[in-house]
Protein backbone atom coordinates (compact mmCIF):
# COMPACT_ATOMS: atom_id res chain seq x y z
CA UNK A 1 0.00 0.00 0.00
CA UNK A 2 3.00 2.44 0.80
CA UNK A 3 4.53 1.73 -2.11
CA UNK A 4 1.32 2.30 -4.68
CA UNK A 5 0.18 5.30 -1.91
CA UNK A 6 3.79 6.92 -3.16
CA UNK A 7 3.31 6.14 -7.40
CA UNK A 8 -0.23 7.92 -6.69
CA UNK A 9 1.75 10.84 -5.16
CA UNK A 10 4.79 10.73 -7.42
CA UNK A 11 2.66 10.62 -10.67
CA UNK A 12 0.14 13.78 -9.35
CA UNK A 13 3.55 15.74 -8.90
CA UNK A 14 4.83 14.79 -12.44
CA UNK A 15 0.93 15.31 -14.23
CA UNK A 16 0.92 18.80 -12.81
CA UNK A 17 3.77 20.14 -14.45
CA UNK A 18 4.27 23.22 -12.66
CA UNK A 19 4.00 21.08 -9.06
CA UNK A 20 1.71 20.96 -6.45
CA UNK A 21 1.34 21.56 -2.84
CA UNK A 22 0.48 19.42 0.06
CA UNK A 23 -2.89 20.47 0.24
CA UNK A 24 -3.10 20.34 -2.88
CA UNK A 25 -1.82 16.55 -3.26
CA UNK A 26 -4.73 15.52 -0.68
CA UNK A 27 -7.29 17.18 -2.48
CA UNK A 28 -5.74 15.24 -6.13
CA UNK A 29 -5.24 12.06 -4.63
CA UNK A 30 -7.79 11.91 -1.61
CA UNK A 31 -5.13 10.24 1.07
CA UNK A 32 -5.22 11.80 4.30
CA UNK A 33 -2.49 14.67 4.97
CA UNK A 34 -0.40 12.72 7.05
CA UNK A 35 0.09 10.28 4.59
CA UNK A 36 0.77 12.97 2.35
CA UNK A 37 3.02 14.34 4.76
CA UNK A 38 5.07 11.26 5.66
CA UNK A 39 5.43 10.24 1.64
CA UNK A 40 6.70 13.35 0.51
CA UNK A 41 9.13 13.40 2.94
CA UNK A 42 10.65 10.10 2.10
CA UNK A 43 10.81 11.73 -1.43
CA UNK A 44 12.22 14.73 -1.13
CA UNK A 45 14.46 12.92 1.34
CA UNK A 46 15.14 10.04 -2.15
CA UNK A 47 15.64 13.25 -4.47
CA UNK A 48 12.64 12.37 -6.62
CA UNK A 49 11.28 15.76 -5.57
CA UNK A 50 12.01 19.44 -4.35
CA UNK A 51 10.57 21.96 -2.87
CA UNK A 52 10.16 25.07 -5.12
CA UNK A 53 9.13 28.24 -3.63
CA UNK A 54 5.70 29.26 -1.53
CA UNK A 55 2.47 30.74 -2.85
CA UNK A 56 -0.32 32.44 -0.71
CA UNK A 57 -3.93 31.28 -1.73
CA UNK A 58 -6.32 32.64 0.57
CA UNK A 59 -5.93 32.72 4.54
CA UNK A 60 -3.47 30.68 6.11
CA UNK A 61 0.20 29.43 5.81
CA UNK A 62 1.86 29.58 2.37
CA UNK A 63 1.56 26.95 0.43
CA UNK A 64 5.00 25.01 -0.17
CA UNK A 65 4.93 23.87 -3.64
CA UNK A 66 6.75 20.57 -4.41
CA UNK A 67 8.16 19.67 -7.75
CA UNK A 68 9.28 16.68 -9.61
CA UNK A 69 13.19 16.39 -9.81
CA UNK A 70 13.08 15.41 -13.84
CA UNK A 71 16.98 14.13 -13.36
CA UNK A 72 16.59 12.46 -10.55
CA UNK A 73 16.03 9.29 -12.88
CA UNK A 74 16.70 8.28 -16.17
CA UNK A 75 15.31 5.81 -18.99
CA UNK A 76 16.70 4.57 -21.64
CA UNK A 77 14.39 3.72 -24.79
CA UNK A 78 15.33 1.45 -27.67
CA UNK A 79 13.26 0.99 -31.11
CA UNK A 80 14.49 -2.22 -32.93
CA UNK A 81 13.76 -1.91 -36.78
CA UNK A 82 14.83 -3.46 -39.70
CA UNK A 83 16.41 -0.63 -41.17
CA UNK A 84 17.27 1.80 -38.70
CA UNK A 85 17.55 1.32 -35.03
CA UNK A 86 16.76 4.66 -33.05
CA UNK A 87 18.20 4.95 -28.97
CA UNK A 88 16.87 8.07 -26.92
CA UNK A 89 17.77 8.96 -23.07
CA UNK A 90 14.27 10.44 -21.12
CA UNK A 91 14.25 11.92 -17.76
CA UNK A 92 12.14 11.41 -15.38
CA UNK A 93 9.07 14.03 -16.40
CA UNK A 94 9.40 11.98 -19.81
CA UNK A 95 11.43 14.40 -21.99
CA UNK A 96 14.03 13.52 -24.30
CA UNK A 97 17.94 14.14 -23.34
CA UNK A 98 19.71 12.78 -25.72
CA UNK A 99 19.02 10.95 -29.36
CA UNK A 100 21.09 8.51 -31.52
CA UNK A 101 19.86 6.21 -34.44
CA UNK A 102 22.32 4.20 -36.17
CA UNK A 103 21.56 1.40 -39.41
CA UNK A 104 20.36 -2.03 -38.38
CA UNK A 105 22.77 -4.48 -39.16
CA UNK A 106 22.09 -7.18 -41.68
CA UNK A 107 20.34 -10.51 -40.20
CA UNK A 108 22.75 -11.79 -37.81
CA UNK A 109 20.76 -11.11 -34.38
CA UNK A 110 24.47 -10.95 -32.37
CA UNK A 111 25.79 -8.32 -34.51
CA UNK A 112 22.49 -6.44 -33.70
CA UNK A 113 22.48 -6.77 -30.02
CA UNK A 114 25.91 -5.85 -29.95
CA UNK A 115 25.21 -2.25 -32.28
CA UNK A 116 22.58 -2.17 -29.14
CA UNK A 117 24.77 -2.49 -26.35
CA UNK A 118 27.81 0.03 -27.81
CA UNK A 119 25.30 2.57 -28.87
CA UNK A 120 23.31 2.48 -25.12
CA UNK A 121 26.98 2.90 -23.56
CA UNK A 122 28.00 5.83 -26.12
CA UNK A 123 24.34 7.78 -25.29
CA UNK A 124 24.78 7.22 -21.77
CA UNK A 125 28.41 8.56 -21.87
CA UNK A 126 27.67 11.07 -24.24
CA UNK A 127 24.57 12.84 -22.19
CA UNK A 128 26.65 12.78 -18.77
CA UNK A 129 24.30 10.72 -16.73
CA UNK A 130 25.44 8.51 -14.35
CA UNK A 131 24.47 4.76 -14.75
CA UNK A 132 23.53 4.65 -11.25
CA UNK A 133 20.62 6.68 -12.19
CA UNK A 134 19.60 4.57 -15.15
CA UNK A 135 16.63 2.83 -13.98
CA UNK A 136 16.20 0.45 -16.96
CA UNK A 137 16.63 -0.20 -20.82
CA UNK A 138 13.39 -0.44 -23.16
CA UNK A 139 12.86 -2.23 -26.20
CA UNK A 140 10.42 -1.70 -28.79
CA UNK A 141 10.64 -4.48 -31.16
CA UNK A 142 8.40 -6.23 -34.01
CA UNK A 143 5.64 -8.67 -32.47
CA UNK A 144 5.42 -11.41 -31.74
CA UNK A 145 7.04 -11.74 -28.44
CA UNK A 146 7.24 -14.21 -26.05
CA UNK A 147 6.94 -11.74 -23.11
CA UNK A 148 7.60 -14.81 -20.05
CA UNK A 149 10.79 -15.77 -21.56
CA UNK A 150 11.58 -12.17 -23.29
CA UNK A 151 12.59 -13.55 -26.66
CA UNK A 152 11.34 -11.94 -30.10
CA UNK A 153 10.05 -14.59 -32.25
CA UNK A 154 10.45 -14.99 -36.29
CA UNK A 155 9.00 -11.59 -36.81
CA UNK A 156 8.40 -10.78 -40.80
CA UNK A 157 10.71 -8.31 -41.11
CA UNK A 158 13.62 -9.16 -39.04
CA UNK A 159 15.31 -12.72 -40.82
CA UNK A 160 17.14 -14.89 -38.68
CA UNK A 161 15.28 -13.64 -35.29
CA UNK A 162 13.87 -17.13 -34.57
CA UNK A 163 13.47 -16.96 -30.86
CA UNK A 164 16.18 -14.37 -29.93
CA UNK A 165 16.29 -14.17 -26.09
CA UNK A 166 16.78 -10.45 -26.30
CA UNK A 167 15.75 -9.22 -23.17
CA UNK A 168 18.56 -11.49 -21.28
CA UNK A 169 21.19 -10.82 -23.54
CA UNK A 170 20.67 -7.00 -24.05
CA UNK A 171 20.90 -6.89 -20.05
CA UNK A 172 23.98 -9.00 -19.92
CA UNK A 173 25.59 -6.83 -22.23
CA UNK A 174 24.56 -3.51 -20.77
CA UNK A 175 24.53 -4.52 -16.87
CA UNK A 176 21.03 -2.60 -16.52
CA UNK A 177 17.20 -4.26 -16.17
CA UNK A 178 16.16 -4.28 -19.89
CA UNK A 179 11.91 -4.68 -20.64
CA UNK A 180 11.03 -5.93 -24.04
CA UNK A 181 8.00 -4.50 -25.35
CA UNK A 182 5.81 -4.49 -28.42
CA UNK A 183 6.96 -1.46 -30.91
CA UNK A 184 2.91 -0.86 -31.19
CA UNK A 185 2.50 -1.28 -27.51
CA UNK A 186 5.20 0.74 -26.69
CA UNK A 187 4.15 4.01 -29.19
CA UNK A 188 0.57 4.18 -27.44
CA UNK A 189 2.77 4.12 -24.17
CA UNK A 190 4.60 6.97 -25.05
CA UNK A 191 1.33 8.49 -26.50
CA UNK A 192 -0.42 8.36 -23.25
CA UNK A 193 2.63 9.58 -21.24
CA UNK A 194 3.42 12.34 -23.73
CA UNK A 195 -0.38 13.49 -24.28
CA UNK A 196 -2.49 12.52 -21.28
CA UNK A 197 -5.74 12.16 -22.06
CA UNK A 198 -9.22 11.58 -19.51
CA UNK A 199 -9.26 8.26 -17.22
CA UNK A 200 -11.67 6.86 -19.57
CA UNK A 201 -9.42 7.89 -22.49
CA UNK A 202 -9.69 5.66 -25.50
CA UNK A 203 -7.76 5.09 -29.15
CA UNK A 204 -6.27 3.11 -31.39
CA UNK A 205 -3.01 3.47 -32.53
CA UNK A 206 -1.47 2.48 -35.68
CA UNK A 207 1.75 2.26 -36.18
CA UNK A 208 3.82 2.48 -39.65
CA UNK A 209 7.42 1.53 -39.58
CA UNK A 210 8.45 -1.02 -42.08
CA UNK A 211 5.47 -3.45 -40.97
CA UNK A 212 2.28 -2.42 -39.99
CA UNK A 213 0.42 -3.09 -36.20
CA UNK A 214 -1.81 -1.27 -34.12
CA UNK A 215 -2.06 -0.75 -29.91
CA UNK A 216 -4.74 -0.39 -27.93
CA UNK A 217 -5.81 2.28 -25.03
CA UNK A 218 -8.92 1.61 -22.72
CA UNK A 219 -9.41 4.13 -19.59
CA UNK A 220 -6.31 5.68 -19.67
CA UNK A 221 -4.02 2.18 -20.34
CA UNK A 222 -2.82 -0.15 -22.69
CA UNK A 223 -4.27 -2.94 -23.48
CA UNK A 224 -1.71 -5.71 -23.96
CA UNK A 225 -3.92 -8.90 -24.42
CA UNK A 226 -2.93 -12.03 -23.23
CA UNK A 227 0.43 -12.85 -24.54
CA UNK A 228 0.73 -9.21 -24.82
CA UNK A 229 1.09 -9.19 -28.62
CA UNK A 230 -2.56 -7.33 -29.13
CA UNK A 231 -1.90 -5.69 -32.70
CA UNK A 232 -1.06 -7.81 -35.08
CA UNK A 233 -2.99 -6.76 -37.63
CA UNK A 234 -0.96 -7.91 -41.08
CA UNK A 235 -3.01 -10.16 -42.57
CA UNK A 236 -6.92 -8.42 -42.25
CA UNK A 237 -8.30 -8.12 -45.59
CA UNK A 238 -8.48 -4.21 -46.95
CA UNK A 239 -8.36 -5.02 -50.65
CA UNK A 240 -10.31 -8.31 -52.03
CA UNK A 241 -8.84 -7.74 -55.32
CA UNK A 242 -5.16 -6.71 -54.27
CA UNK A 243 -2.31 -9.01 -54.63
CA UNK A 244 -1.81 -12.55 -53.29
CA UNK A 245 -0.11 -12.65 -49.80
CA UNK A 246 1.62 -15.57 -48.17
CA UNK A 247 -1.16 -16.38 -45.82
CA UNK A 248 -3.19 -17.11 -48.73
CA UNK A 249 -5.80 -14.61 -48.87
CA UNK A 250 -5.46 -11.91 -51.18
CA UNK A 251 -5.29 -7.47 -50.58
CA UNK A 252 -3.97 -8.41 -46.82
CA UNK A 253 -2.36 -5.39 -44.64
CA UNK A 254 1.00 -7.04 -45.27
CA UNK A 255 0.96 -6.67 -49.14
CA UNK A 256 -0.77 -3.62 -49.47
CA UNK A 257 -0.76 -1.18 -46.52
CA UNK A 258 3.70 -1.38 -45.86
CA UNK A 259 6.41 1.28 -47.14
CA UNK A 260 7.20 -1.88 -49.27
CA UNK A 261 3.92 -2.18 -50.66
CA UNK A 262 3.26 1.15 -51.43
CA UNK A 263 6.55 1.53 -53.71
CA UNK A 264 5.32 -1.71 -55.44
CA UNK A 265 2.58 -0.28 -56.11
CA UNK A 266 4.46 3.09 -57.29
CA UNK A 267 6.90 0.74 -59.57
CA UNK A 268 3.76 -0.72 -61.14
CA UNK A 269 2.13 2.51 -61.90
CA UNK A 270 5.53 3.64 -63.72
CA UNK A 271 6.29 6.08 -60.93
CA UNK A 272 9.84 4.12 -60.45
CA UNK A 273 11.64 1.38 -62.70
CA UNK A 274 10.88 -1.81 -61.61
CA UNK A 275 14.54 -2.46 -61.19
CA UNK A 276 14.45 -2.73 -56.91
CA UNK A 277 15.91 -5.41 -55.44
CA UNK A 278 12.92 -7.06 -53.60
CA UNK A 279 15.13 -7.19 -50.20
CA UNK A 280 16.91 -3.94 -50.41
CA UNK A 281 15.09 -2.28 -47.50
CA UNK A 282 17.48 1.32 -48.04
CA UNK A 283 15.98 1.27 -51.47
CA UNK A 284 12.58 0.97 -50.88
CA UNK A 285 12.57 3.90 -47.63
CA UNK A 286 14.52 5.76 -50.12
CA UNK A 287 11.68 5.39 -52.64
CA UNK A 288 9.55 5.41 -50.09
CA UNK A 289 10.77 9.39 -49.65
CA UNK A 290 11.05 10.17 -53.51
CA UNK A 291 7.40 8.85 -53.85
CA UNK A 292 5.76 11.34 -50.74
CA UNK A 293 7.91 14.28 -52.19
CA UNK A 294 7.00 13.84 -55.83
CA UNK A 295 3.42 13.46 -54.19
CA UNK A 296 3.76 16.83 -52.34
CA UNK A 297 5.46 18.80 -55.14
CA UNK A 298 1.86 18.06 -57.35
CA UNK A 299 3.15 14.95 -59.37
CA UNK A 300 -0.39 13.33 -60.42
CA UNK A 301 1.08 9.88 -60.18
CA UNK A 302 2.70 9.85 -57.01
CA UNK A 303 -0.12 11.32 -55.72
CA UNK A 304 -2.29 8.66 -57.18
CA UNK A 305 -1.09 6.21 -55.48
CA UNK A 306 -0.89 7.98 -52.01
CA UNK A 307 -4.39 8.84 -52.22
CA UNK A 308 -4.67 4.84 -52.80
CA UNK A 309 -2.81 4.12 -49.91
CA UNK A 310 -5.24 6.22 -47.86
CA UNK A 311 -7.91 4.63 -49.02
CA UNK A 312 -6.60 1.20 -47.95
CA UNK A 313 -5.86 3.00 -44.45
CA UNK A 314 -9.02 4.37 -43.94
CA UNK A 315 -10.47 0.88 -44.57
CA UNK A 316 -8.32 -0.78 -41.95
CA UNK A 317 -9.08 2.01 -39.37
CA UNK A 318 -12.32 1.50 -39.70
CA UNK A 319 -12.12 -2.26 -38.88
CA UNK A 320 -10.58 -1.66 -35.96
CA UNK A 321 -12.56 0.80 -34.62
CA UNK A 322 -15.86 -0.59 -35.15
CA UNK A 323 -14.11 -3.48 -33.61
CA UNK A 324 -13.17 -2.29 -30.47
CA UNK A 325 -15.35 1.08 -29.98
CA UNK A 326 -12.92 3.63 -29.31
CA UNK A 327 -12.87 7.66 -28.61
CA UNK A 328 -10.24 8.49 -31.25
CA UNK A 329 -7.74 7.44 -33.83
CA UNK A 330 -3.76 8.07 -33.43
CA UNK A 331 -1.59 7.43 -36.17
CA UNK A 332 2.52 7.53 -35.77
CA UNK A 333 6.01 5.53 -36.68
CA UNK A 334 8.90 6.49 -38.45
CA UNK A 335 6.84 6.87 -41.73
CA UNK A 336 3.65 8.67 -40.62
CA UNK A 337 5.50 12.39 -41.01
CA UNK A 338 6.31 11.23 -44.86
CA UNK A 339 2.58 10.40 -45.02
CA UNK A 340 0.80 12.98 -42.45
CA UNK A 341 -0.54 15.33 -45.10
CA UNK A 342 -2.42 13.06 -47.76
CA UNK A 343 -3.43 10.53 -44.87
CA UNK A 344 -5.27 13.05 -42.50
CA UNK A 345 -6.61 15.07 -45.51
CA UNK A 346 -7.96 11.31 -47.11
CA UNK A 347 -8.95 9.58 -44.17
CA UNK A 348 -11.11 11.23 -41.55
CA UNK A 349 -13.49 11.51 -44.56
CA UNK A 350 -13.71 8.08 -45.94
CA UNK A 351 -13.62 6.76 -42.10
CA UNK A 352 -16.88 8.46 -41.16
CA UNK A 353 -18.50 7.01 -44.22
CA UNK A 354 -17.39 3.26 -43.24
CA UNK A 355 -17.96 4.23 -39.42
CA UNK A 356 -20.85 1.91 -37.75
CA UNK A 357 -20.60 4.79 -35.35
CA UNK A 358 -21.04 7.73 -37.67
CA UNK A 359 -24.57 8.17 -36.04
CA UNK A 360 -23.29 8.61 -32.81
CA UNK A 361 -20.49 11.13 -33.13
CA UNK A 362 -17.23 11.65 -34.97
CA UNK A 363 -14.05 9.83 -34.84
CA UNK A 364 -11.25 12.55 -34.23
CA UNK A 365 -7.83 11.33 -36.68
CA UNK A 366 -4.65 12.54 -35.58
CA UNK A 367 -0.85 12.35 -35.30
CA UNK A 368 0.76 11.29 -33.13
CA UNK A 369 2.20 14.30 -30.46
CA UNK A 370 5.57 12.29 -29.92
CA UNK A 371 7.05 12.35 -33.41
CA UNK A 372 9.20 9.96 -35.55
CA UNK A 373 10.99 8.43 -32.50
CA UNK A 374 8.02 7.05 -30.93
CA UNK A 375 9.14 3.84 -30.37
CA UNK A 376 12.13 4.75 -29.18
CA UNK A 377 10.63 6.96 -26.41
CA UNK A 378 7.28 4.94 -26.19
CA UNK A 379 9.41 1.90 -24.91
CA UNK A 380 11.67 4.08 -22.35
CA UNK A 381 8.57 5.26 -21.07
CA UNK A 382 7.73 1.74 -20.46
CA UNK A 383 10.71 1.34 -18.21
CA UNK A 384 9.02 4.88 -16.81
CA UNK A 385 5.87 3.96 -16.21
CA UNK A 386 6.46 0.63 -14.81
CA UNK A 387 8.00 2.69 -11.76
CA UNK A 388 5.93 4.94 -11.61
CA UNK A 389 2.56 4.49 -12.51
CA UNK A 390 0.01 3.19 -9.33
CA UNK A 391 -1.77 0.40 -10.30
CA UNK A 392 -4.54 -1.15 -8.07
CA UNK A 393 -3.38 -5.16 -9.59
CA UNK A 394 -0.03 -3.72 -7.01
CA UNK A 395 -2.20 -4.05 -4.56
CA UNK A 396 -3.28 -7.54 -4.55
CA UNK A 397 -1.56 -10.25 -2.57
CA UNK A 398 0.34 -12.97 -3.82
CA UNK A 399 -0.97 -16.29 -2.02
């Protein structure tokens, strides 16, 4: 109870940006004063927190107004990808320190992890932070994971990465507590942390990087299903009569939705040669680019096929959320910027037509607030928000 009475405390302090007072922590979190009292001494006396001036509201005593201490602790966040991997440093209010991204190494999963562990030690060393103060390493990486045993298992994009035990060899290598978390999973993290929304927030998030998934937020939370791989999304239908896919069916996610995908479908409109290696990933992001600037500088076929792209978006979206029922739409990954213009000027539109909802009210489509590197900060605010986020399940007793 201490221990989730503190989070409660801790996380008020951090919401409130500018800090709160005593009083004003009792009237937020409705624990008595003296609790109040006796937990904000332990953290001031920790250095989570610091006391930052008085203010006079009404009769009575100043108010002492305590403040989160953002470098008191640090995160480190980690997006694995097959083409680039992408390292960020957070403090503790969640803000970004320091950045790196270096180019994912070519199938062998050792010479991967390694690139991991050098590039964590040069961003530590290069922002000044003590390791002591590192309170974890998090991984965003491509589903499916085997979240017990913390390996990453044969996922589409990544070849070779047939149950890698990442999470114990990342921490052997780096000598800090690494969490492994869906890249999906870990954006809508970062989403939430970055852009709090209502208890009973909602959304879905989709997320493009080189494959595409989705997360899931319910009151405030994600929601990780089961085996925690909730998102994987690859292979529902959006175009009956698009190509064939592996699975069998034909117009999956997979094969028309992807960065891949869409520069096929660029090559076959005459946009590009169809001279591209099919496993060059640095040639198709740097098609990828061409295509979205041709787009935006009023070329009729590039923009052709963006506006089909959208269309296969919008159709997806609205699968999911007549599925699952939610407030609002997020989308984000390291390819939404290239996409943001044509995909919120295409989409909201053709979603409210497919809506089941569109009675009801309108589905809000937006980007994401956390830009290109949010699975890089989405999974350090995993490490983040496993400390310090309350959570009533802390409370139950283990029999």
């Amino acid at each position: 109870m201490g221990d989730f009475n503190q989070s409660v405390i801790l996380e008020a302090i951090r919401r409130s940006g500018e800090g709160l007072s005593r009083i004003e922590l009792v009237e937020a979190t409705g624990l008595s004063a003296q609790t109040v009292t006796n937990i904000t001494r332990r953290l001031l006396d920790d250095g989570f927190i610091r006391e930052a001036g008085r203010t006079i509201n009404g009769p009575g005593k100043p108010r002492v107004t305590l403040r989160l201490i953002a470098e008191s602790r640090f995160s480190v966040g980690v997006h694995l990808d097959p083409a680039i991997m992408t390292f960020v440093l957070l403090d503790l209010s969640g803000a970004v320190v320091r950045r790196m991204a270096v180019r994912t190494p070519k199938k062998d999963p050792r010479r991967i992890v390694e690139a991991m562990a050098t590039t964590i030690d040069s961003l530590i060393t290069a922002a000044g932070v003590d390791r002591s103060r590192i309170a974890g390493v998090g991984v965003a990486a491509p589903g499916p994971l085997d979240p017990a045993m913390g390996t990453v298992i044969d996922p589409p994009k990544l070849l070779g990465w047939h149950r890698v035990p990442l999470r114990s060899v990342l921490a052997e290598a780096t000598g800090l507590p690494v969490t492994l978390e869906k890249d999906t999973t870990a954006a809508a993290v970062g989403e939430l942390w970055t852009r709090p929304g209502s208890s009973d927030d909602s959304f879905v998030f989709v997320y493009l990087g080189t494959g595409i998934g989705a997360a899931l937020a319910r009151d405030g939370d994600v929601v990780r299903g089961n085996t925690q791989n909730l998102g994987e999304i690859g292979h529902i239908v959006v175009d009956p009569d698009g190509p064939a896919c592996l699975c069998g069916s034909r117009g999956c996610v997979e094969v028309v939705c992807t960065p891949q995908a869409i520069v096929e479908q660029a090559e076959h409109a005459g946009v590009f040669p169809d001279d591209r290696e099919a496993s060059d990933v640095e040639a198709v992001e740097a098609r990828f680019t061409q295509l979205c600037e041709r787009a935006a500088a009023g070329d009729g076929p590039a923009a052709r096929v963006l506006r089909q792209a959208a269309g296969h978006m919008a159709v997806l979206t609205a699968v999911l959320t007549n599925l699952l029922d939610v407030d609002r739409v997020v989308f984000g990954g390291p390819f939404w910027p290239r996409l943001s213009d044509v995909y919120l000027r295409e989409i909201p539109g053709r979603l409210e037509r497919l809506s089941a909802t569109r009675a009801v009210r309108t589905l809000p489509v937006a980007g994401t607030v956390v830009g290109v590197d949010v699975g890089a900060v989405g999974a350090a605010c995993v490490v983040l928000d496993s400390v310090l986020t309350p959570r009533t399940t802390d409370l139950l007793l283990e029999h």
